[in-house]
N, C-alpha and C. Protein backbone atom coordinates (compact mmCIF):
# COMPACT_ATOMS: atom_id res chain seq x y z
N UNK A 1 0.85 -1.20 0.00
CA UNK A 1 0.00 0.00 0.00
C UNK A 1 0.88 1.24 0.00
N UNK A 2 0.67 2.09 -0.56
CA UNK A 2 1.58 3.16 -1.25
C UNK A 2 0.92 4.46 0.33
N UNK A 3 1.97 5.29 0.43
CA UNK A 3 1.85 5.94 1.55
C UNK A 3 0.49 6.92 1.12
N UNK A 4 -0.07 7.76 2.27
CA UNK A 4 -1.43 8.77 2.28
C UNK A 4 -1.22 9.95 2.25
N UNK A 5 -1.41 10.63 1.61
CA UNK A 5 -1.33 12.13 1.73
C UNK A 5 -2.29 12.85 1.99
N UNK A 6 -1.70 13.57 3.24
CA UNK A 6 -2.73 14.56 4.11
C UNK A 6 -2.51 15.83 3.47
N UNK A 7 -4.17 16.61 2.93
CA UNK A 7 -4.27 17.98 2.38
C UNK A 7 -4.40 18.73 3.65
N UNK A 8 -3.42 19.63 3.86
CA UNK A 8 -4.18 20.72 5.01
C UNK A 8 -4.38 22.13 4.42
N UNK A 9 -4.98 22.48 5.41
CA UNK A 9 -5.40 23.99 5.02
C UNK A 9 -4.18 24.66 7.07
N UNK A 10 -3.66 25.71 6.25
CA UNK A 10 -3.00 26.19 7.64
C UNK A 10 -4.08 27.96 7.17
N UNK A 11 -4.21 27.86 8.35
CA UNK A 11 -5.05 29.46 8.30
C UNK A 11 -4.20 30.44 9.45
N UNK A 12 -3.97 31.39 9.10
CA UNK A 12 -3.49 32.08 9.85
C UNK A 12 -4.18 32.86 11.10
N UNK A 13 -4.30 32.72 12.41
CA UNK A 13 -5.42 32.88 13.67
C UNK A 13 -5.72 34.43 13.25
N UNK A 14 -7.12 34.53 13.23
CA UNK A 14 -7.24 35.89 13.86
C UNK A 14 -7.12 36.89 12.30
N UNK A 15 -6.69 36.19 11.41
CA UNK A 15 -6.62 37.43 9.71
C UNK A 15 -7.92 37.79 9.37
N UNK A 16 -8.55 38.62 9.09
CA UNK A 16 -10.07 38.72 8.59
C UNK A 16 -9.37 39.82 7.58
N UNK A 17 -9.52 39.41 6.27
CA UNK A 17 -9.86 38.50 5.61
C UNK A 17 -9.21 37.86 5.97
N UNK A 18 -9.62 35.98 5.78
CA UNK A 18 -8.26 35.18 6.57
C UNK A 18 -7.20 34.88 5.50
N UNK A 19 -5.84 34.60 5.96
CA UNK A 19 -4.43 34.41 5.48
C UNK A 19 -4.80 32.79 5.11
N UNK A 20 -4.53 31.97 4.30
CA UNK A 20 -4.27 30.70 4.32
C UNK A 20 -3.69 30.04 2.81
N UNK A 21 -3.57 28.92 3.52
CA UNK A 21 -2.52 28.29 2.41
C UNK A 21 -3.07 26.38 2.32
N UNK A 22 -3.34 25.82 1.23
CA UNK A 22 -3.73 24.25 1.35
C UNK A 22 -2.63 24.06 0.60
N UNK A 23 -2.29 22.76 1.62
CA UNK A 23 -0.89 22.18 0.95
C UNK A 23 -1.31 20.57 0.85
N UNK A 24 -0.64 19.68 0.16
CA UNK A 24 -0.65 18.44 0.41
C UNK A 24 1.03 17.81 0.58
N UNK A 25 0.80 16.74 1.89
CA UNK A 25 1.93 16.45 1.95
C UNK A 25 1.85 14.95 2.56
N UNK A 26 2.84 13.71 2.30
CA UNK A 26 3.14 12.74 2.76
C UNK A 26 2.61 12.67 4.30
N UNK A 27 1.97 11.87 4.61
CA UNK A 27 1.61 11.10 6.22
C UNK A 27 3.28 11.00 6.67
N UNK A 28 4.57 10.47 6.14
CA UNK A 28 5.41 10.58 6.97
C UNK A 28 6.15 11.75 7.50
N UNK A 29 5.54 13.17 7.07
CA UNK A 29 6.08 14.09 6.75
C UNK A 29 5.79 14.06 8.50
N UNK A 30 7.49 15.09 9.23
CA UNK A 30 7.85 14.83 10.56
C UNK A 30 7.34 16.31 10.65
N UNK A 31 7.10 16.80 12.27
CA UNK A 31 6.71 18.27 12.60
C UNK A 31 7.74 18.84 12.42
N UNK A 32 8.92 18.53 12.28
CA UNK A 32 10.33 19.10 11.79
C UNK A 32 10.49 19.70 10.34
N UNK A 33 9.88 18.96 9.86
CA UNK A 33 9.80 18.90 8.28
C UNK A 33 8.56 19.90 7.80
N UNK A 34 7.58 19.81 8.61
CA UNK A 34 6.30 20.44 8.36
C UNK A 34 6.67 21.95 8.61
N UNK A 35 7.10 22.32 9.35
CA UNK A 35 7.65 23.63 10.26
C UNK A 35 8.19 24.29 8.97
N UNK A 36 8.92 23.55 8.14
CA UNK A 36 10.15 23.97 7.01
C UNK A 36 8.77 24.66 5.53
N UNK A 37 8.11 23.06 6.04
CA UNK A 37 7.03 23.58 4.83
C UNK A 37 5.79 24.81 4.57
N UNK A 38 5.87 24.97 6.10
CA UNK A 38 4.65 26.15 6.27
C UNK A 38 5.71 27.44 6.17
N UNK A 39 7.02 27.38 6.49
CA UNK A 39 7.80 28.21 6.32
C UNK A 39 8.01 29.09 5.10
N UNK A 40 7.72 28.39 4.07
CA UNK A 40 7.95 28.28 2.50
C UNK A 40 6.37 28.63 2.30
N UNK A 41 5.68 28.29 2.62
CA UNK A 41 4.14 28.11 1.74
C UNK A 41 3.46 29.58 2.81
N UNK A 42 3.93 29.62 3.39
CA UNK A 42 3.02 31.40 4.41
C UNK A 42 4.19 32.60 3.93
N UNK A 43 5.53 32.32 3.56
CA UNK A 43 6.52 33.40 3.37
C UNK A 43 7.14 33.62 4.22
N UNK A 44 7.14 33.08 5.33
CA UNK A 44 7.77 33.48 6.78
C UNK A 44 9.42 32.88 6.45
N UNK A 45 10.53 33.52 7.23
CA UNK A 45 11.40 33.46 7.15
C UNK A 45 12.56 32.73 8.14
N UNK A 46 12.10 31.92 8.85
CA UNK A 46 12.58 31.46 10.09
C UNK A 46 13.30 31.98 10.93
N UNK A 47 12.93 32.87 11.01
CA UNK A 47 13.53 33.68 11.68
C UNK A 47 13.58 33.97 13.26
N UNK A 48 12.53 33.10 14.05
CA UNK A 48 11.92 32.96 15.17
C UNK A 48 12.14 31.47 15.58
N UNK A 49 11.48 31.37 16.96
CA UNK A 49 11.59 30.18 17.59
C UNK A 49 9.74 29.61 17.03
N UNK A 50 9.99 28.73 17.19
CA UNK A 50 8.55 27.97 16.98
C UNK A 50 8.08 26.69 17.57
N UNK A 51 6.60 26.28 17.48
CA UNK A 51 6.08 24.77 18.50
C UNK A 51 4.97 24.91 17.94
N UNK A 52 4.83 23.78 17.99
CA UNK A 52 3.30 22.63 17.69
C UNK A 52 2.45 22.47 19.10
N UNK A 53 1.83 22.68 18.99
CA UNK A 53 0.90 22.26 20.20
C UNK A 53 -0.45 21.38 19.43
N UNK A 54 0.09 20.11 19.83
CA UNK A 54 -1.47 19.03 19.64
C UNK A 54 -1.88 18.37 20.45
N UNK A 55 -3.62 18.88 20.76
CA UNK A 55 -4.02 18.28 22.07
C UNK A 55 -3.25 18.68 22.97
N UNK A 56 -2.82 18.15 24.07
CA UNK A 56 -1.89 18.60 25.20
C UNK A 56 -0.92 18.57 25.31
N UNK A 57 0.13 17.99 24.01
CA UNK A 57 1.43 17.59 23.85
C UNK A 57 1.81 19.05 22.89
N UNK A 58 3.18 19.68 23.34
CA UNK A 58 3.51 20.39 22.70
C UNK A 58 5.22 20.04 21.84
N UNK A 59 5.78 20.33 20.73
CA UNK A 59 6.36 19.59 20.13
C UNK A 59 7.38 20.70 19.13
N UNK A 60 9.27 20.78 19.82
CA UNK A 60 9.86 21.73 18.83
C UNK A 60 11.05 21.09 18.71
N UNK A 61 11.85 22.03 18.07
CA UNK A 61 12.72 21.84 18.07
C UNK A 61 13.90 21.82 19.56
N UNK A 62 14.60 20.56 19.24
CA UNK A 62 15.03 20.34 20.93
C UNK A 62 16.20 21.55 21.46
N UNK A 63 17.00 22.08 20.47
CA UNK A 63 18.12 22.71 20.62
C UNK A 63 17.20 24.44 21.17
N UNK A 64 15.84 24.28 20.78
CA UNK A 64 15.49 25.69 21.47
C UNK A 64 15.30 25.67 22.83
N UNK A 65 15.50 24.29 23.73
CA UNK A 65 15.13 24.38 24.94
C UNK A 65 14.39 25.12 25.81
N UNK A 66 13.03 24.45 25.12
CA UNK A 66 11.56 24.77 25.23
C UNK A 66 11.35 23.09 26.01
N UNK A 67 9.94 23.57 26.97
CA UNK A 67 9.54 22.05 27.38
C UNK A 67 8.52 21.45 26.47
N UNK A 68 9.17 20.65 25.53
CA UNK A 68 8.55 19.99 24.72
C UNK A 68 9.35 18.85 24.04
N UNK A 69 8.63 18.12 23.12
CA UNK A 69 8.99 16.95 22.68
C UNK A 69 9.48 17.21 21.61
N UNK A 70 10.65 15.93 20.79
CA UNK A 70 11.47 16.61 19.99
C UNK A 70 10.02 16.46 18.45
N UNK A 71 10.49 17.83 17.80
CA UNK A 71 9.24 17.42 16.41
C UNK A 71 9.88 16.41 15.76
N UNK A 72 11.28 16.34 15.63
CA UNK A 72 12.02 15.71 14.55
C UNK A 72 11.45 14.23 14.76
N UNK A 73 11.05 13.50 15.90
CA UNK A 73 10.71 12.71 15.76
C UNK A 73 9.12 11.52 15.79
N UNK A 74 8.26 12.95 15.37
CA UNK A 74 6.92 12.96 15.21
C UNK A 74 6.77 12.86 13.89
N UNK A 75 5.64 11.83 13.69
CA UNK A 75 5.29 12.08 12.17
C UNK A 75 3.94 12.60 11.77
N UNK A 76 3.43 13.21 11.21
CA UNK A 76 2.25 13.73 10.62
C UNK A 76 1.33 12.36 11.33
N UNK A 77 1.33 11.32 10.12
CA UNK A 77 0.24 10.53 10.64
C UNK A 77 0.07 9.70 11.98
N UNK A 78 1.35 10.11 12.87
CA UNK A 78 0.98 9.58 14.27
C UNK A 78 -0.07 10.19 15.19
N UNK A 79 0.20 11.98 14.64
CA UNK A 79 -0.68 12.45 15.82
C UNK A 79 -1.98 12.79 14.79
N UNK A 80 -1.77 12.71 13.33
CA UNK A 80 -3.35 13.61 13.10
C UNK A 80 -3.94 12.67 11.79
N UNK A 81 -5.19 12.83 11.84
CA UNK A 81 -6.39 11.96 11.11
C UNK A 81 -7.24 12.96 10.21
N UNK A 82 -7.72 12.55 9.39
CA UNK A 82 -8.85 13.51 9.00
C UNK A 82 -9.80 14.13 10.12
N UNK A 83 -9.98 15.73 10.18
CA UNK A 83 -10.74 16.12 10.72
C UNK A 83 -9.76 16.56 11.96
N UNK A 84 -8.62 16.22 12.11
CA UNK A 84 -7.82 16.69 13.31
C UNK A 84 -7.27 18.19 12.83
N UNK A 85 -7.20 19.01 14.04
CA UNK A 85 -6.48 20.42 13.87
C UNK A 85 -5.57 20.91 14.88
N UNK A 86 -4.76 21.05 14.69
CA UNK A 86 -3.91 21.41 15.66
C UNK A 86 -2.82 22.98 15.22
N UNK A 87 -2.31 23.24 16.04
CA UNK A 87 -1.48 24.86 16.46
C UNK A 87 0.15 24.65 16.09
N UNK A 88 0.17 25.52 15.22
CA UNK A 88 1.46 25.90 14.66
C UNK A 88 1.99 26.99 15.18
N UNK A 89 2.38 27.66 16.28
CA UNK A 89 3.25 28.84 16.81
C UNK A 89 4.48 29.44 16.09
N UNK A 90 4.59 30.54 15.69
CA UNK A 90 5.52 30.99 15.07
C UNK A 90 5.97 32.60 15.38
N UNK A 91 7.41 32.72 16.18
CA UNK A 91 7.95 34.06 16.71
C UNK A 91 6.85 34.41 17.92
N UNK A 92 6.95 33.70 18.95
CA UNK A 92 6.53 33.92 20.61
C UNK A 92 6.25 35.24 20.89
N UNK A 93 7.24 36.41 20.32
CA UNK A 93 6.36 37.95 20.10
C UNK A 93 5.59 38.10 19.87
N UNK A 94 5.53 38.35 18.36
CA UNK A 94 4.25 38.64 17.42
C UNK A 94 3.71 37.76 17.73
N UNK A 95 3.63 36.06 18.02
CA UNK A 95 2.40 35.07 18.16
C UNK A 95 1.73 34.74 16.97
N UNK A 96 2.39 34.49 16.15
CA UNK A 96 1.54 34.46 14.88
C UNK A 96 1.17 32.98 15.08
N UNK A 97 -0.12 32.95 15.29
CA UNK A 97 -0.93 31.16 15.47
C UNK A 97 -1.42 30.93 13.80
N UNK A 98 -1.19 29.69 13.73
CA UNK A 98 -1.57 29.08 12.55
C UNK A 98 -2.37 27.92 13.17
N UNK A 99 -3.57 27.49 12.67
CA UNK A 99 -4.52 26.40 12.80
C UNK A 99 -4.20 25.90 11.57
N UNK A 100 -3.96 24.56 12.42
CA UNK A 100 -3.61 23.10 11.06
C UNK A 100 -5.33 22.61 10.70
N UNK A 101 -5.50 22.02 9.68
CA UNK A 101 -7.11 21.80 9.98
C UNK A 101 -6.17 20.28 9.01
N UNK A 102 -6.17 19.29 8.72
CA UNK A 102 -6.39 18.25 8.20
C UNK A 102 -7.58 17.71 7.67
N UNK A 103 -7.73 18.03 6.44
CA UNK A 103 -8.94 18.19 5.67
C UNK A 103 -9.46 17.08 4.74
N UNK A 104 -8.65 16.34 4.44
CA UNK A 104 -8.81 14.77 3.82
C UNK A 104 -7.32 13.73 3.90
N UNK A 105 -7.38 12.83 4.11
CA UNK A 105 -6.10 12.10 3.56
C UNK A 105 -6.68 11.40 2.52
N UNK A 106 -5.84 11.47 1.57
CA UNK A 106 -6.02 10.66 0.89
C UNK A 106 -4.73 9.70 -0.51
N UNK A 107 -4.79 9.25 -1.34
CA UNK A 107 -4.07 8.50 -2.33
C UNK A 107 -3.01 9.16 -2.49
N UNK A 108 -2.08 8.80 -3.04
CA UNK A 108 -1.13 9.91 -3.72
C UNK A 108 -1.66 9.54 -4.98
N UNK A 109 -1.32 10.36 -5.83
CA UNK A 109 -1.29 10.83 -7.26
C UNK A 109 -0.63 10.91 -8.32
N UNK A 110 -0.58 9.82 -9.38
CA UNK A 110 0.74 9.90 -9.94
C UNK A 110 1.72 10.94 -10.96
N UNK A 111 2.47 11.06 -10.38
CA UNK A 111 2.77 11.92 -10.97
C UNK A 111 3.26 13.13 -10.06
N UNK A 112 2.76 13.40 -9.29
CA UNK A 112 2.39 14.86 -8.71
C UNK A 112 3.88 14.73 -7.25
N UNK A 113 4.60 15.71 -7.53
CA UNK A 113 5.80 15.76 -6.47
C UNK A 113 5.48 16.17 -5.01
N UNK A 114 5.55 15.88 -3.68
CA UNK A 114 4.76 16.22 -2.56
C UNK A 114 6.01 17.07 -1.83
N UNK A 115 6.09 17.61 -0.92
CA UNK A 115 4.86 18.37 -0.34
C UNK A 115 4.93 19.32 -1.68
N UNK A 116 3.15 20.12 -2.11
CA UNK A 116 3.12 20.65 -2.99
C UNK A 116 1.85 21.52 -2.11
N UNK A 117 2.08 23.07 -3.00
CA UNK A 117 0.80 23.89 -2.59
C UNK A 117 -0.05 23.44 -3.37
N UNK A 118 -1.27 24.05 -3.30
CA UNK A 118 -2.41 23.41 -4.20
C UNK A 118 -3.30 25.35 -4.19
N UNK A 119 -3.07 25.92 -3.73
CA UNK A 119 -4.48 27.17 -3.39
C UNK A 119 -4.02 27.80 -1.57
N UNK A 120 -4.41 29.83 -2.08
CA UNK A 120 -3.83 30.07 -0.95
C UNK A 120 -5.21 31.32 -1.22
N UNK A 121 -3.95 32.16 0.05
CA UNK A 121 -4.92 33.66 0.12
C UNK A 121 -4.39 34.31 0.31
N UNK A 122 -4.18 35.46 0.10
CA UNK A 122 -4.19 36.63 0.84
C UNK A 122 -2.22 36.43 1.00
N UNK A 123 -1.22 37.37 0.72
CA UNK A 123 -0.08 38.01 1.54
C UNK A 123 0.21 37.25 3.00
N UNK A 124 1.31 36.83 2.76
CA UNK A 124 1.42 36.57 4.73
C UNK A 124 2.32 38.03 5.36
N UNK A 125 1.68 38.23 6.26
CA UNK A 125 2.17 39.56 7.27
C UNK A 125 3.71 39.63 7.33
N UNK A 126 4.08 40.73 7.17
CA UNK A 126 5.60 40.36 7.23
C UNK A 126 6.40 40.51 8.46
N UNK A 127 7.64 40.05 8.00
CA UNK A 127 8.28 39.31 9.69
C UNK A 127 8.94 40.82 10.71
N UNK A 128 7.88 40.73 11.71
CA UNK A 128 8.42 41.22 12.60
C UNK A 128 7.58 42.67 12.74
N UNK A 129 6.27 42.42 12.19
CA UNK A 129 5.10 43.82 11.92
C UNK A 129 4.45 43.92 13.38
N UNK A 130 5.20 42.96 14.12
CA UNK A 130 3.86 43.40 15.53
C UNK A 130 2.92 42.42 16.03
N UNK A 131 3.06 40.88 15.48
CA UNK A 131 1.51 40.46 15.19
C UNK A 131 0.38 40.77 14.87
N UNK A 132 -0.68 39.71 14.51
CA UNK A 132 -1.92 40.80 13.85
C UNK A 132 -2.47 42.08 13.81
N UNK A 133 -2.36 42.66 15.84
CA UNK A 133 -2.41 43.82 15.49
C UNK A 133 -1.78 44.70 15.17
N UNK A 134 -0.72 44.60 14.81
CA UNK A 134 0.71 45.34 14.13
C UNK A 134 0.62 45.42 13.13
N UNK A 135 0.01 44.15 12.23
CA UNK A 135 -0.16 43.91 11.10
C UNK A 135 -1.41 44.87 10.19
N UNK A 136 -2.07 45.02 11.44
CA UNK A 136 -3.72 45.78 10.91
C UNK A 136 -3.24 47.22 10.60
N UNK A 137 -2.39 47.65 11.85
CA UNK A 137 -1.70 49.12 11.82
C UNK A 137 -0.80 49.41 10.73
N UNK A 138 0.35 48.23 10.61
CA UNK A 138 0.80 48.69 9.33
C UNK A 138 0.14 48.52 7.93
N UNK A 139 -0.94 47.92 8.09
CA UNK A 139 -1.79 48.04 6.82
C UNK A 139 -2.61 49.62 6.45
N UNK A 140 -3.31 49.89 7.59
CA UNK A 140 -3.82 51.22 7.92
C UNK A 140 -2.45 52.31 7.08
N UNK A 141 -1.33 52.39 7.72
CA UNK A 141 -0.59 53.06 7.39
C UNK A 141 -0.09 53.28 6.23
N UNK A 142 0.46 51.59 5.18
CA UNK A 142 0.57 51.91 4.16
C UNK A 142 -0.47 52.47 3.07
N UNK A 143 -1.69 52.55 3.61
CA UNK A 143 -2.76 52.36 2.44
C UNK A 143 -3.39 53.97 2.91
N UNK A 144 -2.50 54.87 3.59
CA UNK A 144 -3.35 56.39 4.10
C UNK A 144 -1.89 57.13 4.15
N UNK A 145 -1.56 57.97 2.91
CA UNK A 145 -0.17 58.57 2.90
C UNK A 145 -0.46 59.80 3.68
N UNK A 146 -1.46 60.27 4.30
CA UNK A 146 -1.32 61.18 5.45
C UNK A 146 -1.47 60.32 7.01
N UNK A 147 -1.47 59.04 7.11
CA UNK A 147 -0.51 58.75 8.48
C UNK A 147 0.41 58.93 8.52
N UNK A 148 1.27 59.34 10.32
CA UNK A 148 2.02 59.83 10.48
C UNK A 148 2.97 58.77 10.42
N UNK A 149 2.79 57.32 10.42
CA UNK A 149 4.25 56.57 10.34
C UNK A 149 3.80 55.80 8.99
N UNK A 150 3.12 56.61 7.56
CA UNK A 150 3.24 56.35 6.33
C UNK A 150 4.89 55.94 5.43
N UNK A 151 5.35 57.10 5.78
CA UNK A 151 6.33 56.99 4.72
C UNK A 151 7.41 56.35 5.60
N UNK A 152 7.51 55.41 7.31
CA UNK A 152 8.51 55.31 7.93
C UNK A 152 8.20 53.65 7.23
N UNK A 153 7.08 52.85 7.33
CA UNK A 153 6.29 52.28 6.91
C UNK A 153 6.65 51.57 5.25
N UNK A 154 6.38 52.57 4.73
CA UNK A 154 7.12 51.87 3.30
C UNK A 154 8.49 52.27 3.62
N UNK A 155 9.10 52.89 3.98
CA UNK A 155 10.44 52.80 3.64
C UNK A 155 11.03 51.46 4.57
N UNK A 156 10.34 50.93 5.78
CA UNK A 156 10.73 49.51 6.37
C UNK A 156 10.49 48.50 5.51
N UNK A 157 9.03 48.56 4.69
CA UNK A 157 8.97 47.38 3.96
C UNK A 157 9.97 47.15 2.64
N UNK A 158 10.29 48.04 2.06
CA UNK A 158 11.01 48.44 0.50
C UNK A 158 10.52 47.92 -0.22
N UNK A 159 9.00 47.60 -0.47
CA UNK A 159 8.72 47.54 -1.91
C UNK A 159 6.83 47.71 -1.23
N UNK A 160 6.18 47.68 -2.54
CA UNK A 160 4.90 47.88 -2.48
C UNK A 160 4.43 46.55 -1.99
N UNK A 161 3.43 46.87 -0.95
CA UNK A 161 3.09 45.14 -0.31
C UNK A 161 1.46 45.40 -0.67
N UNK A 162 0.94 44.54 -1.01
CA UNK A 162 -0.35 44.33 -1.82
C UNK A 162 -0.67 42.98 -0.86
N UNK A 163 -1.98 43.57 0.49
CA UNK A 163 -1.73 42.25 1.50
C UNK A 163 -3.17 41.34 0.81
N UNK A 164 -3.56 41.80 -0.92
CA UNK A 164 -4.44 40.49 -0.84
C UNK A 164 -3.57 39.44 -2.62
N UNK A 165 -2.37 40.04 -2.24
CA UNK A 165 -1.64 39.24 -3.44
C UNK A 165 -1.07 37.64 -2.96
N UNK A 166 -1.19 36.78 -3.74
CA UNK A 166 -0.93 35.17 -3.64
C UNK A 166 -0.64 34.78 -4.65
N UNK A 167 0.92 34.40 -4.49
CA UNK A 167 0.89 33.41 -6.45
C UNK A 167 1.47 32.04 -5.47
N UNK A 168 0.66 31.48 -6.44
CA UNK A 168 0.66 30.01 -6.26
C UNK A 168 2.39 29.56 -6.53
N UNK A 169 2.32 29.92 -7.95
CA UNK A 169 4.10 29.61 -8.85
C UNK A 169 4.93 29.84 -8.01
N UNK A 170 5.11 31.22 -7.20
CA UNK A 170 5.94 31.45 -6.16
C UNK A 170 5.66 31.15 -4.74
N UNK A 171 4.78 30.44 -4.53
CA UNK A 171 4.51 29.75 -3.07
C UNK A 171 5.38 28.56 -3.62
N UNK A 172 5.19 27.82 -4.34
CA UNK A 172 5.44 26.80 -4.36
C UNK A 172 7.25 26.49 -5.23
N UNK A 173 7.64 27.38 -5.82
CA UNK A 173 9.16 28.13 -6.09
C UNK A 173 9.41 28.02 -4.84
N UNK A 174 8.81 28.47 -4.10
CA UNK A 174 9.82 28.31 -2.65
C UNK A 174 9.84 27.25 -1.81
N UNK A 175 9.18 26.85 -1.36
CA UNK A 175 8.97 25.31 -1.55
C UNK A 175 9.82 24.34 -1.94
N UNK A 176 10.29 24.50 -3.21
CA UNK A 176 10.47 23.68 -4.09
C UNK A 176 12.35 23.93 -3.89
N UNK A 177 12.89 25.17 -3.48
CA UNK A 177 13.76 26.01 -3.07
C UNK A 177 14.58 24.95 -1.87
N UNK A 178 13.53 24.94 -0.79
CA UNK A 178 13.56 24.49 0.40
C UNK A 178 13.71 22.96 0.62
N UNK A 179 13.34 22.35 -0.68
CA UNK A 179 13.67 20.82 -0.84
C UNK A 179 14.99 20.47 -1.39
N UNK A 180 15.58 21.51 -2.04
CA UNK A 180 16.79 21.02 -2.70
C UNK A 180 17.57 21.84 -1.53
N UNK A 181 17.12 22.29 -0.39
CA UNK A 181 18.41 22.63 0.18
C UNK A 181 19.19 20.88 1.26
């Protein structure tokens, strides 16, 4: 029997409109591995410490000496099933929560290279805006050139940020980036 691939949807907590991204990826795929992939598929830059929290078990990397279990040696299909959701933590500041939702497992597909995006939304917030509500403010700001931290604002971001832009090609360019490293 050929391995299962779990589609998730990761939504970003708390975005209205919401942030999200459906990926499909291998049942053996480890929370180590997964961490790398939401990394690539939201835009985030690893730049932070991060943890899994499923059910009551929480799960990181061991060298951050956090009380938790190592991810590296968790696999996708040990802790989650169709219909399971669990918490992706990313940069303990800002708090940026991601809800895992596990939305079907199913066949693999021939042909088709895994982990792969499939459909997203929306810009992911960029690193180090504040968390959501940082994120709301610097949106406010770029989009009203008479706020007063307008032009401090774009000149932090350096380029035009368009927070309902999503390309698939370049979600998954990076991705794809992140496997050949």
């Amino acid at each position: 029997m050929s391995e299962q691939i779990y589609r998730l949807k990761i939504t970003l907590r708390d975005s209205k409109p919401p942030i999200w991204r459906r990926v499909l990826v291998p049942g053996s795929t480890t929370l180590s591995d997964l961490h790398w992939i939401i990394q690539a598929v939201m835009g985030w830059y690893n730049a932070h410490l991060h943890q899994f929290i499923v059910g009551p078990a929480y799960y990181s990397d061991p060298q951050f000496e956090l009380d938790a279990l190592d991810e590296s040696q968790v696999r996708l299909e040990e802790i989650a099933e169709e219909g399971t959701k669990f918490t992706y933590e990313y940069d303990f500041g800002d708090d940026w929560e991601h809800i895992i939702l596990v939305e079907k497992v199913l066949p693999p597909e021939p042909g088709v290279e895994y982990p792969v995006c499939i459909k997203g939304r929306r810009a992911c917030p960029p690193e180090d805006v504040g968390g959501m509500w940082g994120y709301y403010e610097f949106l406010e700001a770029i989009g009203d050139p008479n706020h007063p931290e307008h032009e401090e604002y774009l000149e932090w971001i350096g380029e035009d940020f368009d927070p309902a832009a999503f390309s698939l090609e370049e979600t998954n360019a990076r991705l794809r980036e992140w496997l050949e490293e």
